[in-house]
Protein backbone atom coordinates (compact mmCIF):
# COMPACT_ATOMS: atom_id res chain seq x y z
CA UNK A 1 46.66 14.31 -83.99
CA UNK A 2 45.62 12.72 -80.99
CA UNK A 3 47.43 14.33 -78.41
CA UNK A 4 45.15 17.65 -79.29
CA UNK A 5 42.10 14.55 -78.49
CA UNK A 6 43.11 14.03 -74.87
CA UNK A 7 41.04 16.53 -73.38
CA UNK A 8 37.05 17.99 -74.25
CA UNK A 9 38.96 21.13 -76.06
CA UNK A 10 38.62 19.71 -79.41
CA UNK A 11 35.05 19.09 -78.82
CA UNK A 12 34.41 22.59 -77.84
CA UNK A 13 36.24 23.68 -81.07
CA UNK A 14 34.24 21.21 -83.39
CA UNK A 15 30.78 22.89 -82.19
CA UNK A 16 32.37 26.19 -83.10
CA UNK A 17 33.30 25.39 -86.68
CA UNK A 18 30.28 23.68 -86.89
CA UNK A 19 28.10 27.01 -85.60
CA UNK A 20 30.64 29.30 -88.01
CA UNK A 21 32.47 30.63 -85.23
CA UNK A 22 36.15 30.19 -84.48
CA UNK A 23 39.05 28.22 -86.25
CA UNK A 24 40.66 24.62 -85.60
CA UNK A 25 44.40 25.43 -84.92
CA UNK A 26 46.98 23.77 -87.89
CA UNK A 27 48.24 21.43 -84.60
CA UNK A 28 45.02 19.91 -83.84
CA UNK A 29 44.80 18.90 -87.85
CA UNK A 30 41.91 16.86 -88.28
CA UNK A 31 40.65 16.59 -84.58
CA UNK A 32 37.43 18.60 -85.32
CA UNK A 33 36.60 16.67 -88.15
CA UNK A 34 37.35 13.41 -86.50
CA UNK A 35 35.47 14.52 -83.29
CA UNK A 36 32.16 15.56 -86.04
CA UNK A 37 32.59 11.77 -87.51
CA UNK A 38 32.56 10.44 -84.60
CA UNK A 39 29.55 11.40 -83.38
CA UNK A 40 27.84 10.22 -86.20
CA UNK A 41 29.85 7.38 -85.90
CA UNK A 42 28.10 6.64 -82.17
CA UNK A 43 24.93 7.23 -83.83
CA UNK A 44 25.66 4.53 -86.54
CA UNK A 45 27.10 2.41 -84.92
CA UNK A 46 25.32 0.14 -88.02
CA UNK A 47 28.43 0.23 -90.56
CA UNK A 48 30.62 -2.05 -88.52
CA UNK A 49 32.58 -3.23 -91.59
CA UNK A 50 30.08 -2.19 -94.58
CA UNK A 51 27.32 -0.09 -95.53
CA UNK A 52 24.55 -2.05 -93.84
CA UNK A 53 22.14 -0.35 -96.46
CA UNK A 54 23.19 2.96 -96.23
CA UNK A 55 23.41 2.80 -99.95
CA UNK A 56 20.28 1.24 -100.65
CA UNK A 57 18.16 2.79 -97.94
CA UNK A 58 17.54 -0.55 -95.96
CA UNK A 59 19.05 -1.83 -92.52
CA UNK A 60 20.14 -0.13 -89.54
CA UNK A 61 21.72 2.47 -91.72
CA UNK A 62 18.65 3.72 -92.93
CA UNK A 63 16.48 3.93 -89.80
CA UNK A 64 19.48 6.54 -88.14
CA UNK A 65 19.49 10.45 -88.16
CA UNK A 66 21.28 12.46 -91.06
CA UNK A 67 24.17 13.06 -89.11
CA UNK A 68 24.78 9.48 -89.26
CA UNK A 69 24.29 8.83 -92.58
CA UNK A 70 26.73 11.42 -93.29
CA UNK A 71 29.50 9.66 -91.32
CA UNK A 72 28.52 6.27 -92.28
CA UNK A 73 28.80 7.31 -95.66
CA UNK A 74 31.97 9.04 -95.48
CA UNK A 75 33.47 6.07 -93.30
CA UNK A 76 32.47 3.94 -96.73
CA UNK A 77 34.66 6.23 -98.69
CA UNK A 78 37.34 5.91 -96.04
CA UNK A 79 37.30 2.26 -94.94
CA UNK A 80 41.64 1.96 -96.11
CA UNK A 81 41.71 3.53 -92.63
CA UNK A 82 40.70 1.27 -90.34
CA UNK A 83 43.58 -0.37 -90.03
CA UNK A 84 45.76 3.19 -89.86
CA UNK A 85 45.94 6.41 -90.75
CA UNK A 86 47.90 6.23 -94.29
CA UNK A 87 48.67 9.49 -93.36
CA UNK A 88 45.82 11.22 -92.48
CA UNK A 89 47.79 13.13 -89.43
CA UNK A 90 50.15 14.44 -91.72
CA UNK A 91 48.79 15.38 -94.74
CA UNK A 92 50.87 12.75 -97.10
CA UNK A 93 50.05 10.01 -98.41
CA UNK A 94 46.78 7.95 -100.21
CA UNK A 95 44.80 10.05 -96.94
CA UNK A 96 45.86 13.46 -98.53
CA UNK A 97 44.15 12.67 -101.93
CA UNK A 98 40.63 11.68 -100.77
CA UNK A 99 37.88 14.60 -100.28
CA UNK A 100 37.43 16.20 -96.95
CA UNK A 101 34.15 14.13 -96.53
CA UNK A 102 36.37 10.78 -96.66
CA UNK A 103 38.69 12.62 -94.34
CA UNK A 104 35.90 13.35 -92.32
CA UNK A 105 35.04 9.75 -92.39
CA UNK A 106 38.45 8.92 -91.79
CA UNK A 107 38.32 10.57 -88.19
CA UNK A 108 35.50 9.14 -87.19
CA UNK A 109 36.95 5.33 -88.31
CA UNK A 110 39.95 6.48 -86.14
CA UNK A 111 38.66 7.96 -83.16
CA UNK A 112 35.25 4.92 -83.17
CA UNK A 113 37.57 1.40 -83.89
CA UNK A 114 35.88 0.01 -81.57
CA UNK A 115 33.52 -0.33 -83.74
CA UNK A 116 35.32 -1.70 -86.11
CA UNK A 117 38.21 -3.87 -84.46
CA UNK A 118 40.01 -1.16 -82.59
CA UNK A 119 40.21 -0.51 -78.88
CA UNK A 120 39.68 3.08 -78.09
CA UNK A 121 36.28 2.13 -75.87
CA UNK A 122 33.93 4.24 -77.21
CA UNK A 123 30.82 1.61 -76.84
CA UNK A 124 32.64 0.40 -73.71
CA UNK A 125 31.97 3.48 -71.75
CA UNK A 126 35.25 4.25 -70.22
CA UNK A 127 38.26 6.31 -71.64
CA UNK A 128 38.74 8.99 -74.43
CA UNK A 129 35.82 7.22 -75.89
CA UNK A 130 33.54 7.63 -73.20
CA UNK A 131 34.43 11.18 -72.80
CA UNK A 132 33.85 12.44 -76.51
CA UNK A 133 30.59 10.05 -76.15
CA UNK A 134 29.17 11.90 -73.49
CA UNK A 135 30.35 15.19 -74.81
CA UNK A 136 28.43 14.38 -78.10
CA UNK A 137 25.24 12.61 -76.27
CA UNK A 138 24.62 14.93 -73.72
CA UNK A 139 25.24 12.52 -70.93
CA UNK A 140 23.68 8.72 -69.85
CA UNK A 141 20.75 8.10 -71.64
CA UNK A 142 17.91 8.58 -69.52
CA UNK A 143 15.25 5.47 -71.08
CA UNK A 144 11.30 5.96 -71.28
CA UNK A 145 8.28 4.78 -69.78
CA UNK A 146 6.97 3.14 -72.78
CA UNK A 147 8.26 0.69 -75.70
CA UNK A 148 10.86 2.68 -77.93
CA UNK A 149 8.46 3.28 -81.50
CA UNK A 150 10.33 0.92 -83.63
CA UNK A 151 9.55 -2.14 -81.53
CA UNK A 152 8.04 -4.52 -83.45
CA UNK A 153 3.63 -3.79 -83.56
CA UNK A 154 1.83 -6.19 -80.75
CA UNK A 155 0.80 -8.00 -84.03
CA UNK A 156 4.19 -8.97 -85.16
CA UNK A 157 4.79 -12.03 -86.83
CA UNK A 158 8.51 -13.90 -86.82
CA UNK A 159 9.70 -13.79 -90.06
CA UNK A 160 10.44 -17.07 -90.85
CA UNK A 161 8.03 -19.30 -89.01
CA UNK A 162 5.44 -16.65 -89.39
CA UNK A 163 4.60 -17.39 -85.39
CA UNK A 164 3.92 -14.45 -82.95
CA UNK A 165 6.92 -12.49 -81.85
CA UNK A 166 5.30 -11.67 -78.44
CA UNK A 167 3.81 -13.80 -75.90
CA UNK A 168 1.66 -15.44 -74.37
CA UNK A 169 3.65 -18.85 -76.09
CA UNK A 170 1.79 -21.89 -76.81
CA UNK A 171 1.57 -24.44 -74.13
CA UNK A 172 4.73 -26.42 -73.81
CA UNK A 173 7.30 -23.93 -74.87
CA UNK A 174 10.32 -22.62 -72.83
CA UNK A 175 12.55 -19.48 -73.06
CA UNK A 176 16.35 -19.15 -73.26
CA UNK A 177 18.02 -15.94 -73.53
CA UNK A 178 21.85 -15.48 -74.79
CA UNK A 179 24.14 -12.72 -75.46
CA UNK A 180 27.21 -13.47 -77.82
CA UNK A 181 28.03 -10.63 -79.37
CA UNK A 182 26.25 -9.13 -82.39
CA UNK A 183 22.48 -9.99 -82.20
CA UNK A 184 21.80 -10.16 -85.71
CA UNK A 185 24.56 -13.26 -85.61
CA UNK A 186 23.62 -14.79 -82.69
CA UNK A 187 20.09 -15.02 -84.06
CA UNK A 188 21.25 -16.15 -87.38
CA UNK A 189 22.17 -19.48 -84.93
CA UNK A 190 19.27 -20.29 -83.50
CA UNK A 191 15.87 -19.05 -85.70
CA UNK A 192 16.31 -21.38 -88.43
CA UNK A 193 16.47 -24.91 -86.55
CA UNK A 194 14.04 -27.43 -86.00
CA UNK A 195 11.76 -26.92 -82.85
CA UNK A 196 12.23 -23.00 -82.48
CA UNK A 197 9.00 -21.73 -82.43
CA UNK A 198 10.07 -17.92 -82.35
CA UNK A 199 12.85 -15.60 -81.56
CA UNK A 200 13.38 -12.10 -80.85
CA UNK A 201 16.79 -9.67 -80.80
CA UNK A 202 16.77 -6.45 -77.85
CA UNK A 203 18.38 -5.21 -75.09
CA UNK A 204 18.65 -6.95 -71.41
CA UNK A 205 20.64 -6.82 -68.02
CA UNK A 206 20.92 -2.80 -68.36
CA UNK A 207 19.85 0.11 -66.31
CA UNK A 208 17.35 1.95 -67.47
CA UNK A 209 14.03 1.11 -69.41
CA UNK A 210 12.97 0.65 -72.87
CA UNK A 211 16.46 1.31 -74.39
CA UNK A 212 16.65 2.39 -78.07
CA UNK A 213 19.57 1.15 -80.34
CA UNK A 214 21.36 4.64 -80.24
CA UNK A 215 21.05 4.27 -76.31
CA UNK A 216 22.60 1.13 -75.96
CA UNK A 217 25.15 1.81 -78.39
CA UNK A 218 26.19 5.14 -76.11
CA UNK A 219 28.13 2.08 -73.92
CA UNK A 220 26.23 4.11 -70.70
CA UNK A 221 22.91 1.96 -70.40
CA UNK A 222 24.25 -1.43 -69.32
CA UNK A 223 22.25 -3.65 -71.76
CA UNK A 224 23.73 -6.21 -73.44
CA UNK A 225 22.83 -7.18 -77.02
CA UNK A 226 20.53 -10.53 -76.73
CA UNK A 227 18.57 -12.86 -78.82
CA UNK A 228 15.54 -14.62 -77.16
CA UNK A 229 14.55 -18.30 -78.07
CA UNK A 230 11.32 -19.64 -77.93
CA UNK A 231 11.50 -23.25 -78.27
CA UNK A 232 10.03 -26.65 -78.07
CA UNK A 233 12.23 -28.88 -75.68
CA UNK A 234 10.68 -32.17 -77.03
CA UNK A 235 12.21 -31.03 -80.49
CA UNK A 236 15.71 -29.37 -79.33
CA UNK A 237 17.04 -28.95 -75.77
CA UNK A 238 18.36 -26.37 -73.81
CA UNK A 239 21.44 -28.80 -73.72
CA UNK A 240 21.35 -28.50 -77.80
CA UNK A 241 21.49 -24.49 -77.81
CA UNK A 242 23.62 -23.84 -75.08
CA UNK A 243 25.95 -26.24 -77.64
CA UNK A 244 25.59 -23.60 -79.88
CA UNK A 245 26.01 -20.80 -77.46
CA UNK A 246 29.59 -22.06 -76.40
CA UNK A 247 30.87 -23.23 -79.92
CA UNK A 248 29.87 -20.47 -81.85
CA UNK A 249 31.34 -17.84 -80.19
CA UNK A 250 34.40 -17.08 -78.03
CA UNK A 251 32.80 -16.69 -74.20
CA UNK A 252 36.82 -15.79 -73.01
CA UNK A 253 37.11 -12.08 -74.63
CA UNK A 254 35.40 -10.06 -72.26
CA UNK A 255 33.16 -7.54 -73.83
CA UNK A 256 34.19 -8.51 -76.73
CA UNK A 257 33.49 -10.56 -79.59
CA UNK A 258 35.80 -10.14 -82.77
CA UNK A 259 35.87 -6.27 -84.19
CA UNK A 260 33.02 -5.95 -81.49
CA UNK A 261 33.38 -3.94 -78.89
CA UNK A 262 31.54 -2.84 -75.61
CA UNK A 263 29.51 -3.77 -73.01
CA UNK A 264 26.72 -4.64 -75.29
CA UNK A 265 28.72 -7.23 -76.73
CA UNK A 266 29.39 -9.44 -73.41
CA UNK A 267 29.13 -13.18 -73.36
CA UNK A 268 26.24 -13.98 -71.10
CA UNK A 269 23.57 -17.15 -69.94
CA UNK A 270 20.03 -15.38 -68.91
CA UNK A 271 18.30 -18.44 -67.27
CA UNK A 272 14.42 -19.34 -66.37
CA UNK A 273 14.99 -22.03 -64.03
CA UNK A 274 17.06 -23.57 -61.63
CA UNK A 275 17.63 -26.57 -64.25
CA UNK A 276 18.60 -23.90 -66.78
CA UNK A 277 21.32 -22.57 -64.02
CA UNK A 278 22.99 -25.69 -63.58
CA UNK A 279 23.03 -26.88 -66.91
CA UNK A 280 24.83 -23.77 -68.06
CA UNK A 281 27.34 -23.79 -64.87
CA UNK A 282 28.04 -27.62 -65.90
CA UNK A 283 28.72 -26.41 -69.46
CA UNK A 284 30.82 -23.54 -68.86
CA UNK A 285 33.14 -26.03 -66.64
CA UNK A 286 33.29 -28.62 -69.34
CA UNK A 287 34.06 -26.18 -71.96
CA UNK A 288 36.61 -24.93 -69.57
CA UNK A 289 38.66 -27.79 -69.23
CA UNK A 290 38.21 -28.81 -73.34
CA UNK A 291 40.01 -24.96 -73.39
CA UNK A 292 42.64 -25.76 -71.49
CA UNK A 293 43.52 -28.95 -72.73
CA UNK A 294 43.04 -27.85 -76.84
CA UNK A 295 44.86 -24.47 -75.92
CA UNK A 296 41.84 -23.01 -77.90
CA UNK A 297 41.66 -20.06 -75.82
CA UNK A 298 45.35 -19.49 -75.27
CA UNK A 299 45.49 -19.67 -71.38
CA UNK A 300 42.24 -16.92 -71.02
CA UNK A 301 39.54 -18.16 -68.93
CA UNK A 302 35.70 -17.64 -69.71
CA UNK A 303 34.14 -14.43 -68.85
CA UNK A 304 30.44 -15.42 -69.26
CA UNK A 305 27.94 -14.31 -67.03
CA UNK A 306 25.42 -16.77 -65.96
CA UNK A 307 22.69 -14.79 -64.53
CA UNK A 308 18.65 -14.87 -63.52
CA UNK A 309 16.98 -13.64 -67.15
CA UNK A 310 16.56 -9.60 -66.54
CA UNK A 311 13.56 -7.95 -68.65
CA UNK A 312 14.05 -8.24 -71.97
CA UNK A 313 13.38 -5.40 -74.34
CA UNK A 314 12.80 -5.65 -77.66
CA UNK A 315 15.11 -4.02 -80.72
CA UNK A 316 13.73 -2.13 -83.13
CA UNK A 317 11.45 -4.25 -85.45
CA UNK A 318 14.43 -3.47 -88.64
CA UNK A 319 17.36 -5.72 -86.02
CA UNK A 320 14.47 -8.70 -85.92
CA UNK A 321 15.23 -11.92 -87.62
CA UNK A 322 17.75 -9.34 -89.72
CA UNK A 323 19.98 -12.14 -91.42
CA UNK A 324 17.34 -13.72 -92.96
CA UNK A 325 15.33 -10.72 -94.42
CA UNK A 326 16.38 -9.82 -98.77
CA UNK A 327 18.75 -7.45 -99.21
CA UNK A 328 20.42 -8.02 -95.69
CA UNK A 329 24.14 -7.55 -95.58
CA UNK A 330 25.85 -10.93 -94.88
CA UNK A 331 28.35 -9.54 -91.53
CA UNK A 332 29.14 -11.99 -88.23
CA UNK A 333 31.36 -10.45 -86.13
CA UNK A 334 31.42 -13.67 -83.50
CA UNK A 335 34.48 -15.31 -82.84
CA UNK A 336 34.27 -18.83 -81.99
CA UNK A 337 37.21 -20.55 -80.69
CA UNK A 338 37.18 -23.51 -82.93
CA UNK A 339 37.22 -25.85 -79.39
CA UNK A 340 34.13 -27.72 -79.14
CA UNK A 341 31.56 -29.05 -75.95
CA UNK A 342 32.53 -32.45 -74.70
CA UNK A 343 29.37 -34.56 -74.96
């Protein structure tokens, strides 16, 4: 099946059969349909391991076009294959008895596991990925001039501490920007604890402006997945969350973190200050060496960027403060190594 996959041909024959015009040949199987789920499976990229809502109309599932929907739903009714086909290429098998929706699904699992703990690099940018991803987006995203419309209002209040979600901050408070990995996890970390006076999930360290989540999620903008912290350093330290930061995720799996794949998904320091810099260069040696000598890591070395913060833009207002809103679906897909920060 995907031998017919290494070139755009398939593409060209989905958007026939999808107009009414033309026929998939019996050797390319299921490449059509796979190539059709797969778009929608770059548009929602939302059901990384579940439904995210798509069944109850709340989440990132909801907020995405039809054509998502369609392959986030069929993915559901297909989720035996992420780990293989079961037969799906060949017509035998448990993938032979589902409907041609779940089969539909089932391409679109295949050909997007990088979405879902595979490594075909379609939200990395590069590859067979990249090429159906541009054949289905039309090319790099392009950005705007103004704040995407699901940005959270001016008005926006965070919702647990009920503070603003924009500044200007109260006097006293500092910034610290992370990506590690999923943003709804890595803000899961931080937005409960003592002295964080408000945090916000978007996009930073790409190339274009006010990036949307299907943008990002197209691996072509650049941005990285982030979570910023407002917080009070007489109550917790930049020391205390870059603890967090380095514990709670694995900072040696480049672009990477667990089933998560792409550039959006990088391991990366954003500081605001010199004394931020050095703190998180001291940190990343220290948790360095406590690799090495626990073996945590298995001989990889960390990957992190540590980096002057870039604009940050913000998610849509349905990603903010998502793991602690009802009706949420309960999904980390960080990957911590277990080793933890010498003192």
């Amino acid at each position: 099946m995907w031998a017919s996959m290494t070139s755009l041909a398939p593409v060209a024959r989905a958007r026939a059969v999808l107009a009414g015009r033309g026929r998939v040949p019996r050797s390319s199987r299921l490449s059509a349909l796979a190539l059709v789920g797969a778009g929608s499976c770059l548009l929602a990229c939302s059901f990384v391991g579940g439904s995210l809502g798509v069944s109850t109309g709340t989440g990132r599932g909801s907020r995405l076009p039809a054509m998502a929907l369609v392959g986030a739903g069929s993915c559901l009714l297909a989720r035996s294959f992420v780990g293989g086909s079961l037969g799906v290429s060949t017509g035998t098998g448990r993938g032979s008895r589902l409907p041609a929706m779940a089969l539909v699904g089932a391409g679109s699992c295949l050909l997007a596991r990088s979405f879902v703990g595979g490594a075909l690099g379609v939200s990395a940018g590069t590859g067979r990925g990249a090429r159906v991803a541009r054949a289905v987006f039309g090319g790099p995203p392009a950005g705007r001039d103004t704040p995407i419309p699901d940005a959270p209002a001016p008005d926006a209040t965070h919702f647990l501490t009920g503070n603003p979600m924009y500044p200007p901050w109260p006097a006293g408070m500092e910034e610290a920007m992370f990506g590690m990995g999923c943003f709804w996890c890595s803000e899961n970390l931080y937005m409960a604890k003592e002295g964080i006076y408000s945090s916000q999930v978007g996009y930073a360290g790409g190339d274009i402006n006010n990036p949307s989540y299907q943008d990002v999620c197209t691996g072509m903008s650049g941005h990285n997945e982030v979570v910023r912290i407002v917080y009070d350093p007489k109550v917790i330290t930049y020391g205390d969350l870059l603890k967090v930061f380095w514990e709670r995720h694995d900072p040696t799996t480049k672009n990477q973190q667990g089933g998560d794949r792409g550039t959006q998904y990088r391991s990366g320091i954003y500081y605001y200050s010199e004394a931020q810099r050095q703190l998180a260069e001291t940190t990343r040696d220290k948790y360095q060496d406590e690799l090495e000598a626990t073996k945590a890591a298995k001989g990889r070395q960390i990957s992190t960027e540590i980096v002057p913060a870039p604009t940050f833009f913000y998610a849509e207002g349905y990603h903010q403060q998502y793991d602690a809103k009802p009706g949420s679906r309960r999904y980390c897909g960080l990957s911590p190594t277990g080793a933890k920060l010498p003192a």
